[in-house]
Protein backbone atom coordinates (compact mmCIF):
# COMPACT_ATOMS: atom_id res chain seq x y z
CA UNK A 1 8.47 18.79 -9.13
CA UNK A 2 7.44 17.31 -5.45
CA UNK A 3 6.89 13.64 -6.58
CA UNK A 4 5.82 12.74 -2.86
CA UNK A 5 2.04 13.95 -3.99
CA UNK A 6 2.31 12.14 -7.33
CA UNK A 7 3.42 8.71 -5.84
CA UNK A 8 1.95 6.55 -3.26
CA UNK A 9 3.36 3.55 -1.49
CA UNK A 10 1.29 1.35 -0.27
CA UNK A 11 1.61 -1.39 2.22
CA UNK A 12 2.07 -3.95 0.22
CA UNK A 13 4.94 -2.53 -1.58
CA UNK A 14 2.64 -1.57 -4.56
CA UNK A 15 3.20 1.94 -6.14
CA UNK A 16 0.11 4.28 -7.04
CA UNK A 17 0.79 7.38 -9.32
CA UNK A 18 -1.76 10.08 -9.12
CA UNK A 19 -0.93 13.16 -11.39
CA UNK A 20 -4.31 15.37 -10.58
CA UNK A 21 -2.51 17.72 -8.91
CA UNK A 22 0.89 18.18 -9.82
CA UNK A 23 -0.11 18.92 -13.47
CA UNK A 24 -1.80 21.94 -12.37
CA UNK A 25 -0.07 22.87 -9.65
CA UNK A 26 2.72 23.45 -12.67
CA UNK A 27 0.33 25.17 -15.39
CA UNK A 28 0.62 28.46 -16.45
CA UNK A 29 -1.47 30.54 -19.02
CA UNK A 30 1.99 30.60 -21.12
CA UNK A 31 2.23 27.14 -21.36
CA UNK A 32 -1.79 26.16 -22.10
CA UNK A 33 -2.50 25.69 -25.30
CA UNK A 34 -3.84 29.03 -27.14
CA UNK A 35 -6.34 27.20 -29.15
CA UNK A 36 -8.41 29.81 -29.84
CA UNK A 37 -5.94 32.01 -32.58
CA UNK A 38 -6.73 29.30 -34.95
CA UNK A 39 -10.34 29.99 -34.54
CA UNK A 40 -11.56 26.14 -34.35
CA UNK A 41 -14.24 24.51 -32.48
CA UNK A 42 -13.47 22.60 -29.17
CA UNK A 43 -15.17 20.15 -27.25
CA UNK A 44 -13.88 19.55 -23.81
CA UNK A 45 -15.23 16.40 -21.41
CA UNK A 46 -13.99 16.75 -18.29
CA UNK A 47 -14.49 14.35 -15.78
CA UNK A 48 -14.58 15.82 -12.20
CA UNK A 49 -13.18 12.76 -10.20
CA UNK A 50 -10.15 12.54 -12.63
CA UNK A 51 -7.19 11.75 -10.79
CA UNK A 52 -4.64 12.10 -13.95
CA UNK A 53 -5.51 15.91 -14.54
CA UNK A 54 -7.27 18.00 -12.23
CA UNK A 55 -10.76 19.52 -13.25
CA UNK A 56 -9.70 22.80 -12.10
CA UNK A 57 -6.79 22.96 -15.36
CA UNK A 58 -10.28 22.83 -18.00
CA UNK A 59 -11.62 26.22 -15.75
CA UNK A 60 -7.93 27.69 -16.65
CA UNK A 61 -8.18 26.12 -20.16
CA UNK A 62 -11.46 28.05 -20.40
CA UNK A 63 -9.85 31.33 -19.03
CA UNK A 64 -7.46 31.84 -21.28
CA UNK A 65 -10.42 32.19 -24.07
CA UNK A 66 -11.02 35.84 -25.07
CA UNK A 67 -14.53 36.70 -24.75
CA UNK A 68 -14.87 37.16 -28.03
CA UNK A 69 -13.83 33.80 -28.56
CA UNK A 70 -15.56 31.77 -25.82
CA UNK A 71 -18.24 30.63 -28.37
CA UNK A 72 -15.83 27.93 -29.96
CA UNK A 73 -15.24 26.28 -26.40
CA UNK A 74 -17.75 24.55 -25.52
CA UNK A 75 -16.54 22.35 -21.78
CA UNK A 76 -18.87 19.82 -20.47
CA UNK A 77 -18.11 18.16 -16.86
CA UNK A 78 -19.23 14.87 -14.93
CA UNK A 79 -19.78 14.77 -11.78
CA UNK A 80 -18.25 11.29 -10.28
CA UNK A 81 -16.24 10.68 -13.19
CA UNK A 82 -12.66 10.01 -13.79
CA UNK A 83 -9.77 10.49 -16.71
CA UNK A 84 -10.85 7.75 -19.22
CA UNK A 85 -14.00 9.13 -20.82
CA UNK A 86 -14.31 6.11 -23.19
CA UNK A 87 -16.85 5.14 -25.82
CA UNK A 88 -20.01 3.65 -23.98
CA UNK A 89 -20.45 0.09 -23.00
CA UNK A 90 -16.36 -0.23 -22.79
CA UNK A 91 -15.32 -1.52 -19.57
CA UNK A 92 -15.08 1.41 -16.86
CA UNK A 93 -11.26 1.65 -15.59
CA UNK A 94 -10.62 3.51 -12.52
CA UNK A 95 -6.61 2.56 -12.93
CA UNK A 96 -4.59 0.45 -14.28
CA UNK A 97 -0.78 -1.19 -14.14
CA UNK A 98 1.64 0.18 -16.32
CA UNK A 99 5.51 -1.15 -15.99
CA UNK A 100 8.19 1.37 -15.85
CA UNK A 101 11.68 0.61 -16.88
CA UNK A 102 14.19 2.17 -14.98
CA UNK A 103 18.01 2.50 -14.94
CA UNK A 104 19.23 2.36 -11.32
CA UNK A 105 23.02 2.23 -10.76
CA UNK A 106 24.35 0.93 -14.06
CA UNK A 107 21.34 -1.67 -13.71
CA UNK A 108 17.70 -1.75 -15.36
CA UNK A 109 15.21 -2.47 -13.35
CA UNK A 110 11.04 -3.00 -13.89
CA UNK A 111 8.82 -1.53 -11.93
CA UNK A 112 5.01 -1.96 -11.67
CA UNK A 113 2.88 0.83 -11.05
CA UNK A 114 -0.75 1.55 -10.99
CA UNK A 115 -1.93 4.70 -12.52
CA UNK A 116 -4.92 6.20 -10.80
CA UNK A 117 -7.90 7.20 -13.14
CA UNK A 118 -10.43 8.47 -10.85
CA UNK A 119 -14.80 7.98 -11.54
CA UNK A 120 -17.33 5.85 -10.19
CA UNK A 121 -18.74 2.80 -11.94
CA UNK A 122 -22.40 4.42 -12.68
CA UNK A 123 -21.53 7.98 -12.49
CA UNK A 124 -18.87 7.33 -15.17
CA UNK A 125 -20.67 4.73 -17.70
CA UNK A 126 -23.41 7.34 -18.10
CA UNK A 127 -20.73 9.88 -18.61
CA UNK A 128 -19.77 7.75 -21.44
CA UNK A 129 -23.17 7.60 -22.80
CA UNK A 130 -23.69 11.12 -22.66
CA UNK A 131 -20.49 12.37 -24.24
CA UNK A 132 -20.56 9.59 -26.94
CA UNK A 133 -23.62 11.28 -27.97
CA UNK A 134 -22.50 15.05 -27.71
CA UNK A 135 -19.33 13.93 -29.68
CA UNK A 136 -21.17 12.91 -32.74
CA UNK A 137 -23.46 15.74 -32.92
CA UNK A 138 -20.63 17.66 -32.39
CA UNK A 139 -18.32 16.10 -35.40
CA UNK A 140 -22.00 16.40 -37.23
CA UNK A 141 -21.97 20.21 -36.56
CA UNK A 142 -18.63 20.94 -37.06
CA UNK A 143 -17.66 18.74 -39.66
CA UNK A 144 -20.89 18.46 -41.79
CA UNK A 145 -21.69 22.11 -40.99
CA UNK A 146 -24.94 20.64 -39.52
CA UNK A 147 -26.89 22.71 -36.19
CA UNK A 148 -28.17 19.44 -33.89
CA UNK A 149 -25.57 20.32 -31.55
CA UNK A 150 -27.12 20.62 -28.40
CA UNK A 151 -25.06 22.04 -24.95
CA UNK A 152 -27.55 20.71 -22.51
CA UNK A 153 -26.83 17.50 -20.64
CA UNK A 154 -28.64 14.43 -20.78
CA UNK A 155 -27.55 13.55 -17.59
């Protein structure tokens, strides 16, 4: 893997990791998940800003789903929205620093690095609004064999 489009040094000597593409760039159909021959339900939030995992691996996701099947996937995107599609009124995180422990020559070393999340403040608190919501209708449905799930978007 290229880790020159994964890593970014900035000037000030900081390091910023952004997986969105290499993750991807790297997926096959063999190696998704082939959730649908166990016949569950999925819900899948995607956040279209994400810079961890790139919107466009949920459209392959979705592709691998038979047509027969495609009724168990239900994927629901945000616009201006990055990775960490929390529960609402949490604090919005567009990154954050994670330390790294290397071994470099014999020595360990620490390394601080900020991981890139991706979103918009406003875009992305009312993405975790609306999927808070479409989460517990959808554990209702699925779990409690209740029908007030509803696909459309209250955005």
């Amino acid at each position: 893997m290229d880790y020159s489009a994964v890593i970014t040094v900035q000037p000030d000597s900081s390091i910023e990791v952004r997986t969105r593409d290499a993750i991807c760039d790297n997926l096959t159909r063999e190696k998704l998940t082939q959730t649908w021959k166990t016949d569950v339900q999925i819900l899948y939030l995607v956040g279209e800003d994400d810079q961890s995992l790139h919107p466009r691996c949920a459209q392959m996701f979705q592709e691998t789903y038979p047509q027969s099947k495609r009724h168990n996937l239900t994927v629901v995107r945000y616009p201006n929205t990055g990775h960490l599609i929390e529960p609402p009124y949490l604090p919005v995180t567009s990154s954050n620093k994670k330390t790294y422990e290397d071994d470099v020559f014999g020595k360990k070393m620490q390394k601080e690095v900020t991981l890139m999340w991706g979103g918009e403040t406003e875009a992305h608190a009312k993405a975790q609004e609306d999927s808070w919501n479409r989460i517990i209708m959808f554990f209702h449905s699925v779990l409690l064999k209740k029908n007030v799930y509803s696909l459309n978007s209250q955005l």
